[in-house]
PDB file of N, CA and C in Angstrom:
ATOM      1  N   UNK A   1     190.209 125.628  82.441  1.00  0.00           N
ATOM      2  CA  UNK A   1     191.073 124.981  81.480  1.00  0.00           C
ATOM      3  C   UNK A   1     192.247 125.901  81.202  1.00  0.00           C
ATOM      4  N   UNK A   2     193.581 125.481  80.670  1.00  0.00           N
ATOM      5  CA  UNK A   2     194.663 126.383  81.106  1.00  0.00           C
ATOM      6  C   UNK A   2     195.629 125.355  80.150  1.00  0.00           C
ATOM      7  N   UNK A   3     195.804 126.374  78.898  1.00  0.00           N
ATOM      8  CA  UNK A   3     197.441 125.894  77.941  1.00  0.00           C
ATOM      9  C   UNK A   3     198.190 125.277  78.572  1.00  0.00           C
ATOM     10  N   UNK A   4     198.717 124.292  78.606  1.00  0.00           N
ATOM     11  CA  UNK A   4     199.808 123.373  79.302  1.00  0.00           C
ATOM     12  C   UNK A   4     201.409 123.261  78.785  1.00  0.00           C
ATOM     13  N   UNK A   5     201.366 123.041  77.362  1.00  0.00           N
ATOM     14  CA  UNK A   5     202.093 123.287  76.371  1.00  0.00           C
ATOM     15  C   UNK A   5     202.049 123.408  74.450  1.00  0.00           C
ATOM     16  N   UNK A   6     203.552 123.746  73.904  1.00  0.00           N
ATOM     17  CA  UNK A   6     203.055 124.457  72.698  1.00  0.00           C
ATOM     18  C   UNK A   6     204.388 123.691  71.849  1.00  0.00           C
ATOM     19  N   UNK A   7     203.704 123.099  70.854  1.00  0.00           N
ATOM     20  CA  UNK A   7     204.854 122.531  70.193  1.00  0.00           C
ATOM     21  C   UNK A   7     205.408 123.242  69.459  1.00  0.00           C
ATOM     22  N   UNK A   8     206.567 124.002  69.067  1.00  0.00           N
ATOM     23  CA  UNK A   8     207.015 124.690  68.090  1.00  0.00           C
ATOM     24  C   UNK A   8     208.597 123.455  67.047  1.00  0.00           C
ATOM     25  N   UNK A   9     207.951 123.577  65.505  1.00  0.00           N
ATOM     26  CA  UNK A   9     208.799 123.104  64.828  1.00  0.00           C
ATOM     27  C   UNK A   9     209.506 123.669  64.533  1.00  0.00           C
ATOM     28  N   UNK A  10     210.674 123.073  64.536  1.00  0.00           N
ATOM     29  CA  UNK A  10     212.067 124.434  64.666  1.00  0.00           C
ATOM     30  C   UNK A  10     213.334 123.955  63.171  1.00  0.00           C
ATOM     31  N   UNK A  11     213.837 124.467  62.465  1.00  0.00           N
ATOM     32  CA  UNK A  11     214.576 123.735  61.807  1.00  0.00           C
ATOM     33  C   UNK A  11     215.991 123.331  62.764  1.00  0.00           C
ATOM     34  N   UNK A  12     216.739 124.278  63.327  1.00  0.00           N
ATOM     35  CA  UNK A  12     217.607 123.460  63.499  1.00  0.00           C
ATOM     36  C   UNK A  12     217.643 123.602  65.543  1.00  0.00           C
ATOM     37  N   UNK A  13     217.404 122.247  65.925  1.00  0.00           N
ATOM     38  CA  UNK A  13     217.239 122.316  67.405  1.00  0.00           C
ATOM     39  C   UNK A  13     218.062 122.647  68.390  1.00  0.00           C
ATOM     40  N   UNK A  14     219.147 122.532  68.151  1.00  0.00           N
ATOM     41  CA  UNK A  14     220.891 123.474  69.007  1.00  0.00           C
ATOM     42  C   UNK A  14     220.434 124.790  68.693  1.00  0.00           C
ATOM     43  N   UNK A  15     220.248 125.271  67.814  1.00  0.00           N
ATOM     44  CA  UNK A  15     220.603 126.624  67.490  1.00  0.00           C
ATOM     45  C   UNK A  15     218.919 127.582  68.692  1.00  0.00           C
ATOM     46  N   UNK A  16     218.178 126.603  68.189  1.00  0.00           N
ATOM     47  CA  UNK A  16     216.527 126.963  69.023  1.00  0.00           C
ATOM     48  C   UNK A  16     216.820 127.055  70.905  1.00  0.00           C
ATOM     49  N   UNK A  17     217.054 125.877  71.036  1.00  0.00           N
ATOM     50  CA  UNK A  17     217.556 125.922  72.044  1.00  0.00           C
ATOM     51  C   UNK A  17     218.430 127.074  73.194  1.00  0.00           C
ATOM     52  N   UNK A  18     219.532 127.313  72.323  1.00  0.00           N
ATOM     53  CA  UNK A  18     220.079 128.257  72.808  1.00  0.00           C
ATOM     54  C   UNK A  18     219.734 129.470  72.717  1.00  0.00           C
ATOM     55  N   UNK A  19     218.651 129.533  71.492  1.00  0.00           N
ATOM     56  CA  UNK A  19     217.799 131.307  71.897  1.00  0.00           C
ATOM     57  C   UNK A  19     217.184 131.075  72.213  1.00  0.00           C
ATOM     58  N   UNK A  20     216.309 130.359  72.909  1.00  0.00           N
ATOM     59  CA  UNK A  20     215.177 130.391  73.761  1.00  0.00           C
ATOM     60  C   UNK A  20     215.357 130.499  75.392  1.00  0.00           C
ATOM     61  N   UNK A  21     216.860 129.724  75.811  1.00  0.00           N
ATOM     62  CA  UNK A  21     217.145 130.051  76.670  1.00  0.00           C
ATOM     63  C   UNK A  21     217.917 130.870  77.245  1.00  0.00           C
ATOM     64  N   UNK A  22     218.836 131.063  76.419  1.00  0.00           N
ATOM     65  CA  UNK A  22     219.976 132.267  76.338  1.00  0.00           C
ATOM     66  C   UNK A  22     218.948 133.917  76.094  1.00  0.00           C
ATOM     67  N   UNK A  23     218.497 133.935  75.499  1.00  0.00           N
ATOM     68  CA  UNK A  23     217.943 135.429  74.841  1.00  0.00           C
ATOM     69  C   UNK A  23     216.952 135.450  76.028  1.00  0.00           C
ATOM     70  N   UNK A  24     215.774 134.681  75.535  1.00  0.00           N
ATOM     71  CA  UNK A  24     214.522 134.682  76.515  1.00  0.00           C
ATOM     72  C   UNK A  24     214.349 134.210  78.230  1.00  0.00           C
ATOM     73  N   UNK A  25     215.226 133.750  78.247  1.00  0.00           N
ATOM     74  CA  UNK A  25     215.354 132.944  79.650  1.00  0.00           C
ATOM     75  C   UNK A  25     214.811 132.028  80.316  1.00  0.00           C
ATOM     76  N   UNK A  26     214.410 130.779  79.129  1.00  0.00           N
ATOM     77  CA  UNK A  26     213.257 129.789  79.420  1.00  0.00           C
ATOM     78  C   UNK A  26     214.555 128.944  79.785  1.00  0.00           C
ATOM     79  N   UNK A  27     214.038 127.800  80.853  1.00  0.00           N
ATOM     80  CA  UNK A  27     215.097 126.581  81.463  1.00  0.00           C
ATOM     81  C   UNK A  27     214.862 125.471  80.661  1.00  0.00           C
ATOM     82  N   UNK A  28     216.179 125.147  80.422  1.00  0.00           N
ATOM     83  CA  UNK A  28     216.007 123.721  78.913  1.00  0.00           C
ATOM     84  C   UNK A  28     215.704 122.923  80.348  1.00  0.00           C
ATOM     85  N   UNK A  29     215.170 121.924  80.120  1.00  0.00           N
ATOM     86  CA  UNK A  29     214.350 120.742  81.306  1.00  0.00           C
ATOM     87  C   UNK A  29     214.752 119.328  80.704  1.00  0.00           C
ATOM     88  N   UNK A  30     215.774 119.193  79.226  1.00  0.00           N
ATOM     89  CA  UNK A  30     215.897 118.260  79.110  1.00  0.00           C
ATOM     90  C   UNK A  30     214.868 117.805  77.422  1.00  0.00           C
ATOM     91  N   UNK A  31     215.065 116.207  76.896  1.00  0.00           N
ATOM     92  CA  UNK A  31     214.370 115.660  76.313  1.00  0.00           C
ATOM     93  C   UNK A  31     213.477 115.039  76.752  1.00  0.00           C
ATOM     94  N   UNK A  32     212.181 114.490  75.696  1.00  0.00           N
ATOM     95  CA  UNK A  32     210.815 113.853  75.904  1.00  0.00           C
ATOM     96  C   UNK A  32     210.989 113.724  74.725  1.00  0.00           C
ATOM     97  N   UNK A  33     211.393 112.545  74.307  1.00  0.00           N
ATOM     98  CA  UNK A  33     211.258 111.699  72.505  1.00  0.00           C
ATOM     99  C   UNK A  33     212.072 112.591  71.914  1.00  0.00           C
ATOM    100  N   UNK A  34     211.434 113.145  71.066  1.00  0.00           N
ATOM    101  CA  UNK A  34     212.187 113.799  69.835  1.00  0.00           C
ATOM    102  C   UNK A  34     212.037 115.333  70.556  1.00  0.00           C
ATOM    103  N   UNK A  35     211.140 116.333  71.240  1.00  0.00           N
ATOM    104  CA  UNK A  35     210.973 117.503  72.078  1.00  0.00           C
ATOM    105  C   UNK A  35     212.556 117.592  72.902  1.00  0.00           C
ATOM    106  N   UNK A  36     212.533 119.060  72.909  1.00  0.00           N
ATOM    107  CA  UNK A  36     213.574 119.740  73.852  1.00  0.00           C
ATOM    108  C   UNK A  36     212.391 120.038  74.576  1.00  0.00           C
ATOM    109  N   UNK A  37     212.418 120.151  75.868  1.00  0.00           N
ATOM    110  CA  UNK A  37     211.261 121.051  76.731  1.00  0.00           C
ATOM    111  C   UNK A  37     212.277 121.874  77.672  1.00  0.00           C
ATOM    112  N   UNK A  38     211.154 123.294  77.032  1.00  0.00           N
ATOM    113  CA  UNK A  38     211.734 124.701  77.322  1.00  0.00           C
ATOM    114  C   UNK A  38     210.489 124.832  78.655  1.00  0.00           C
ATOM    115  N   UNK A  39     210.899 125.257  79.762  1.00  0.00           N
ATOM    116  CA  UNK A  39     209.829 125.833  80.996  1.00  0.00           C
ATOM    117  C   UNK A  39     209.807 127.310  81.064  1.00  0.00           C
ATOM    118  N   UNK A  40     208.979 127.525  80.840  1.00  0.00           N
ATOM    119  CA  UNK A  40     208.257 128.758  80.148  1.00  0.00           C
ATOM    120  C   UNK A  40     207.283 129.507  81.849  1.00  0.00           C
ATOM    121  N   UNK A  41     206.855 128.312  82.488  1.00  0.00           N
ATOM    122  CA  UNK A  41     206.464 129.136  84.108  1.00  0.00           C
ATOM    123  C   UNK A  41     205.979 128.064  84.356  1.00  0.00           C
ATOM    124  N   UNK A  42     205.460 128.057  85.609  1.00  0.00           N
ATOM    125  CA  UNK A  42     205.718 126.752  86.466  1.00  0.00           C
ATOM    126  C   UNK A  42     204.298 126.072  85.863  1.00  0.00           C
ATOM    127  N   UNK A  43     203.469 126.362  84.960  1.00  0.00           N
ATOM    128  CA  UNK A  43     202.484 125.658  84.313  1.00  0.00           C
ATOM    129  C   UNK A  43     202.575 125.111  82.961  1.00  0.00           C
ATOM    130  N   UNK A  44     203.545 126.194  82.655  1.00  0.00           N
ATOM    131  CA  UNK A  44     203.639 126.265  80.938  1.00  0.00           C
ATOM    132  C   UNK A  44     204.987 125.477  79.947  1.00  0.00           C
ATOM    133  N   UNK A  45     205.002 124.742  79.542  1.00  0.00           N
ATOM    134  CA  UNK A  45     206.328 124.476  78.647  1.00  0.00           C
ATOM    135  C   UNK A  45     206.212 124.665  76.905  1.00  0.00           C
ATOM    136  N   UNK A  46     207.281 124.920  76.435  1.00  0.00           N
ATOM    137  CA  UNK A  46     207.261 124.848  74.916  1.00  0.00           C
ATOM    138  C   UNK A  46     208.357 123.732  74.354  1.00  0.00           C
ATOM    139  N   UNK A  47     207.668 122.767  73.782  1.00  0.00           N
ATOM    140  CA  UNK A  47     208.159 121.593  73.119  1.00  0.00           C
ATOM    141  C   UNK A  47     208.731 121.960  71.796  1.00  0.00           C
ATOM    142  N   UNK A  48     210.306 121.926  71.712  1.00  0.00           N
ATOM    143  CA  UNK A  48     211.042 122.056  70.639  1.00  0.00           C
ATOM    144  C   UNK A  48     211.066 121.287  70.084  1.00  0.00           C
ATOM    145  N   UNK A  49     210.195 120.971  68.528  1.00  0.00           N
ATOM    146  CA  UNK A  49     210.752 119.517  67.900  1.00  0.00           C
ATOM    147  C   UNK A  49     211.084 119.970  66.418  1.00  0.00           C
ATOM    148  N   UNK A  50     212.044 119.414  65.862  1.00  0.00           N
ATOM    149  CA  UNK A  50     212.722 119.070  64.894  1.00  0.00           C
ATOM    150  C   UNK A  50     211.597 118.992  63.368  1.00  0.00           C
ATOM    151  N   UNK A  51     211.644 119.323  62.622  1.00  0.00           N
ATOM    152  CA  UNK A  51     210.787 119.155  61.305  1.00  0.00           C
ATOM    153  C   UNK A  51     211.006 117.667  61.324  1.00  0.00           C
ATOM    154  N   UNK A  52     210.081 117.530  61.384  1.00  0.00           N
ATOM    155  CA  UNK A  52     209.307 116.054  61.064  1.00  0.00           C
ATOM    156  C   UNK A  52     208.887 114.942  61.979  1.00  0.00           C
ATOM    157  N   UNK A  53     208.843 115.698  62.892  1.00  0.00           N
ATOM    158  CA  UNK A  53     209.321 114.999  64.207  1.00  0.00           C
ATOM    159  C   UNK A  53     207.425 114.537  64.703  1.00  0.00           C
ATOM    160  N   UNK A  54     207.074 113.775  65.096  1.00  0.00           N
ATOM    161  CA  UNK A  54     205.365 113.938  65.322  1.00  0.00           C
ATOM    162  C   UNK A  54     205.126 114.031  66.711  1.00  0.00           C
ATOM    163  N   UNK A  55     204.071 115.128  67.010  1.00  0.00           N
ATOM    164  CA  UNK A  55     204.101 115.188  68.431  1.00  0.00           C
ATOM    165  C   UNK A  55     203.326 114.014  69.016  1.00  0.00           C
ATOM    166  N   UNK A  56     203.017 113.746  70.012  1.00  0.00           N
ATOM    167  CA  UNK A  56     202.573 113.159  71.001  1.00  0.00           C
ATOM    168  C   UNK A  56     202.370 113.807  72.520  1.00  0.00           C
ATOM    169  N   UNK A  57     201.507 113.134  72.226  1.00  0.00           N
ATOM    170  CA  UNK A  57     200.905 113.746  74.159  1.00  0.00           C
ATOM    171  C   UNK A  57     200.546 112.746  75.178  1.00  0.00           C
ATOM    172  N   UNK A  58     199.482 112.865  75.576  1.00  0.00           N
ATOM    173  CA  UNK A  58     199.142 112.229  77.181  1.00  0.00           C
ATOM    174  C   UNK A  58     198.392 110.590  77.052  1.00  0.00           C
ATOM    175  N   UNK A  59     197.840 110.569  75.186  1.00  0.00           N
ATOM    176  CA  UNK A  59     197.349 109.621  75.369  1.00  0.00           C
ATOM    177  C   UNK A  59     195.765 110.313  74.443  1.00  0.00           C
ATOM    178  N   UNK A  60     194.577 109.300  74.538  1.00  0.00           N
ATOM    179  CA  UNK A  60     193.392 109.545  73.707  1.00  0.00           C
ATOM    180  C   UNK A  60     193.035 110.498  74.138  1.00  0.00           C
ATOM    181  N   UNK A  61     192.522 111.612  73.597  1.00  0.00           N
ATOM    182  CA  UNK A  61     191.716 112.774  74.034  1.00  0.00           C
ATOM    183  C   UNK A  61     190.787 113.507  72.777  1.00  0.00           C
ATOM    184  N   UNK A  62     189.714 113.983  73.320  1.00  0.00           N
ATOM    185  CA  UNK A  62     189.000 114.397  72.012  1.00  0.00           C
ATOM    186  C   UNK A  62     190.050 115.843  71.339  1.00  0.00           C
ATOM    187  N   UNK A  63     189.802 116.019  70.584  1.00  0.00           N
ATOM    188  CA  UNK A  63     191.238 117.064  69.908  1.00  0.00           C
ATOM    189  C   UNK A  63     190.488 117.593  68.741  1.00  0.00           C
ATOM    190  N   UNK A  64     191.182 119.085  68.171  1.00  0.00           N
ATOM    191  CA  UNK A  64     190.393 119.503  67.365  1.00  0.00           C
ATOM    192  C   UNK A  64     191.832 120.191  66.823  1.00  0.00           C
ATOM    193  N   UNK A  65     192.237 120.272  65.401  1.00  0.00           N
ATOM    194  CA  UNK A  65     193.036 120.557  64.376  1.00  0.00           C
ATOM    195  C   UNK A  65     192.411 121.610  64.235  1.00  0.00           C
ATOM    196  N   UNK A  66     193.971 122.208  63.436  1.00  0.00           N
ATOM    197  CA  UNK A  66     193.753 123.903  62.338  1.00  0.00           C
ATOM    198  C   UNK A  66     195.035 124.459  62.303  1.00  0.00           C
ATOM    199  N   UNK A  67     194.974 125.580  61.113  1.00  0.00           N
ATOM    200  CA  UNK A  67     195.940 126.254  60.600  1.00  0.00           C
ATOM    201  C   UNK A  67     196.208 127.433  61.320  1.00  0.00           C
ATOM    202  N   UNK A  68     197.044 128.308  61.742  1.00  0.00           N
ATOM    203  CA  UNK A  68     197.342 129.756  62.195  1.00  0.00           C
ATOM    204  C   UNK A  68     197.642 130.443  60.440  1.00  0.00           C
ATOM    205  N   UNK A  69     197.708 131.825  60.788  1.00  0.00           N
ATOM    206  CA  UNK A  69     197.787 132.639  59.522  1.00  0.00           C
ATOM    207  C   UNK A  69     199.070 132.199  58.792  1.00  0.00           C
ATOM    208  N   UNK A  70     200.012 131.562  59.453  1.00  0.00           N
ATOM    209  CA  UNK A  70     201.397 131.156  58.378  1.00  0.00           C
ATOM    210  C   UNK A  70     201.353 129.669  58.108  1.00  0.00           C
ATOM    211  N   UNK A  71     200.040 128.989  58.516  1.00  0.00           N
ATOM    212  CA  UNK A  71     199.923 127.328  57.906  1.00  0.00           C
ATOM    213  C   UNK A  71     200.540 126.811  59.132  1.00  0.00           C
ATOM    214  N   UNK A  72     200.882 127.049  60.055  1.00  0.00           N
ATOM    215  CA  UNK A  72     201.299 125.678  61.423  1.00  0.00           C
ATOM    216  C   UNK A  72     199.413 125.536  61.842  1.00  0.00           C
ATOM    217  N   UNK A  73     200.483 123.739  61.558  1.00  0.00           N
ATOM    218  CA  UNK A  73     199.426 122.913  62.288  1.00  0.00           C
ATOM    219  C   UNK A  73     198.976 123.037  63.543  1.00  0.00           C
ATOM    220  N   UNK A  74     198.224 123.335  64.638  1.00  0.00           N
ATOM    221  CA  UNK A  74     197.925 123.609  65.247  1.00  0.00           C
ATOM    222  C   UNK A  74     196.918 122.568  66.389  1.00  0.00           C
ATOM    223  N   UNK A  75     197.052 121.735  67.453  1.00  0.00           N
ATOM    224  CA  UNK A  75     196.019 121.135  67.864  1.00  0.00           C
ATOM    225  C   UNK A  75     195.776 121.489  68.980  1.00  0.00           C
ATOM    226  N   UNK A  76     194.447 121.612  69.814  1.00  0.00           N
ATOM    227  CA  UNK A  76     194.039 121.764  71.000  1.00  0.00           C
ATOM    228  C   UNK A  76     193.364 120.378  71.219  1.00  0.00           C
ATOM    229  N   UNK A  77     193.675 119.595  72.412  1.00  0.00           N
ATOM    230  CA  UNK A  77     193.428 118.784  73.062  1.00  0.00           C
ATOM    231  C   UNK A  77     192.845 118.664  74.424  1.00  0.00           C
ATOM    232  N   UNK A  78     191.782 117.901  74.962  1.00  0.00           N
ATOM    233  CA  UNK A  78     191.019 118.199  75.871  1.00  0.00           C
ATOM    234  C   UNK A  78     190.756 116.512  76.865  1.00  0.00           C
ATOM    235  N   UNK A  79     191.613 116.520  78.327  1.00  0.00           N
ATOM    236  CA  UNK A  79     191.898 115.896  79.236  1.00  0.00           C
ATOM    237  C   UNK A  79     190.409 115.334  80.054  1.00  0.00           C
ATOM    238  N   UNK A  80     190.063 114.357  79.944  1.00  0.00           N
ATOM    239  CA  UNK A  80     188.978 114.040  81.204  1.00  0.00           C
ATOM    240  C   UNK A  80     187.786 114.614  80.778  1.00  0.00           C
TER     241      UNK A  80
END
């Protein structure tokens, strides 16, 4: 099993954008709904979305919620 991607809520999405790819050197890949997707390596992406924005994924999967130490919501989701 292997992280696929990581939603990060960003306040303002131009400004995210351009340090993620400018500073860090991730390839903007474009939109998916309300997500910027940043390619992070040829497995990995990080989904830029906007405060308030609700993620979405692949479809039904069993999934399990939680907090990190600064309160982001957090879900792991599990395919097949």
């Amino acid at each position: 099993m292997q992280l696929d991607h990581l939603i990060l809520h960003v306040n303002d999405l131009d400004a995210s954008v351009d340090f993620y790819t400018r500073i860090l050197g991730f390839a903007h890949e474009g939109t998916q709904g309300p997500f910027a997707v940043l390619r992070v390596s040829p497995d990995f992406t990080l989904q830029l979305a906007p405060w308030g924005a609700e993620a979405g994924a692949r479809g039904l999967a069993k999934a399990i919620y939680f907090s990190d130490p600064n309160q982001h919501l957090l879900e792991i989701r599990c395919y097949g």
